[in-house]
Protein backbone atom coordinates (compact mmCIF):
# COMPACT_ATOMS: atom_id res chain seq x y z
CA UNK A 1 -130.06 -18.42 -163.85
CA UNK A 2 -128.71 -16.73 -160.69
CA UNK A 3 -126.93 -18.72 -158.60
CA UNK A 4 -128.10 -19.12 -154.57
CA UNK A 5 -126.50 -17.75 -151.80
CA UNK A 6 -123.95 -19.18 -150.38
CA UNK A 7 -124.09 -21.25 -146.83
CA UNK A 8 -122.25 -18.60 -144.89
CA UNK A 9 -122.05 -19.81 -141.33
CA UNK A 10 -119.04 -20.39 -138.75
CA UNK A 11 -116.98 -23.27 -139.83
CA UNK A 12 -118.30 -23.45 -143.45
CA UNK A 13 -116.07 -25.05 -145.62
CA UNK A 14 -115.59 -22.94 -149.13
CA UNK A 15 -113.95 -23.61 -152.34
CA UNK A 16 -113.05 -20.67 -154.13
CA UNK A 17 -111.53 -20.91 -157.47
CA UNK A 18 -110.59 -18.09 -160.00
CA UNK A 19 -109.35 -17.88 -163.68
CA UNK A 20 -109.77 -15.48 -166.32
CA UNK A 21 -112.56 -15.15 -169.23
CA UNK A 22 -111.73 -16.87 -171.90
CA UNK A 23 -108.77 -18.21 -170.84
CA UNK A 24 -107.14 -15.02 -170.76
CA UNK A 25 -104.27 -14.30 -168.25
CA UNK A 26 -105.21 -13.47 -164.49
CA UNK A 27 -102.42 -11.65 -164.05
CA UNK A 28 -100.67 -8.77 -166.65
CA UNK A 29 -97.59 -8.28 -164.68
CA UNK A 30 -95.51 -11.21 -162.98
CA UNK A 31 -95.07 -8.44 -159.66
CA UNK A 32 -99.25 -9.25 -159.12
CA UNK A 33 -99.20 -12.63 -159.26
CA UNK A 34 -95.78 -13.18 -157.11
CA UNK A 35 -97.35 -9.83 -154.90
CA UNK A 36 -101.06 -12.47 -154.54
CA UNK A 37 -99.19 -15.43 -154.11
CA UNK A 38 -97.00 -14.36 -151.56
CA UNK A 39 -100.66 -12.95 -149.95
CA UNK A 40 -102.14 -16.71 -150.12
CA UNK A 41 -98.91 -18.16 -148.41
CA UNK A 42 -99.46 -15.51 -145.92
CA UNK A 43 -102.83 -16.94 -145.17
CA UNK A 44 -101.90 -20.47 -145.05
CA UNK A 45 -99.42 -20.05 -141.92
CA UNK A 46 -101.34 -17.68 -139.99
CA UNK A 47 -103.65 -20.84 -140.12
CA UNK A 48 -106.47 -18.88 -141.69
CA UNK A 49 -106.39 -21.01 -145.05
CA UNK A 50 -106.23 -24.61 -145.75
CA UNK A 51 -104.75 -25.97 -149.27
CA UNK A 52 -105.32 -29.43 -149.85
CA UNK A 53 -105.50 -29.55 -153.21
CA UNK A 54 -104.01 -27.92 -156.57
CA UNK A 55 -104.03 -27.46 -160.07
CA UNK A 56 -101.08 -27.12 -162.45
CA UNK A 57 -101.59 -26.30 -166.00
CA UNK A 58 -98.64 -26.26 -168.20
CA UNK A 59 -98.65 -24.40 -171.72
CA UNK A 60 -94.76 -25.01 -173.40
CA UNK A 61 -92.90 -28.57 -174.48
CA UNK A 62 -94.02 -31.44 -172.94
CA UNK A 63 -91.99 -32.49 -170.31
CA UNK A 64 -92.21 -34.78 -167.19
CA UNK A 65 -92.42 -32.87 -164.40
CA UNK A 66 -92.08 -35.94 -162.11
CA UNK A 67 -89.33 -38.20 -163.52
CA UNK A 68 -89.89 -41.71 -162.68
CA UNK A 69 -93.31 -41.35 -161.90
């Protein structure tokens, strides 16, 4: 089923997400993801992008990323 169009007025809020198919990488080559990264921090102090949320996924030995919490 397609999906519908999106609301695309002045002061719309959007939520745009991205990952790969099948849980394959996004990115082949760490220079493209630092290279959109460094694009999306861009964006957030010229004021043009709001981040107020994120998601961390972590693939290796499991550790506590937040001691004492």
């Amino acid at each position: 089923m397609p999906r519908q169009p999106r609301l695309d007025a002045p002061g719309a809020l959007h939520h745009v997400m991205g990952r790969g198919i099948e849980r394959t990488n996004i990115f082949r080559i760490d220079r493209d993801r630092d290279d959109f990264l460094n694009r999306l921090a861009n964006q957030c102090m010229d004021g043009n992008l709001i981040v107020y949320a994120t998601s961390i996924y972590w693939f290796g030995p499991v550790v506590s990323l937040f001691p004492g919490v």
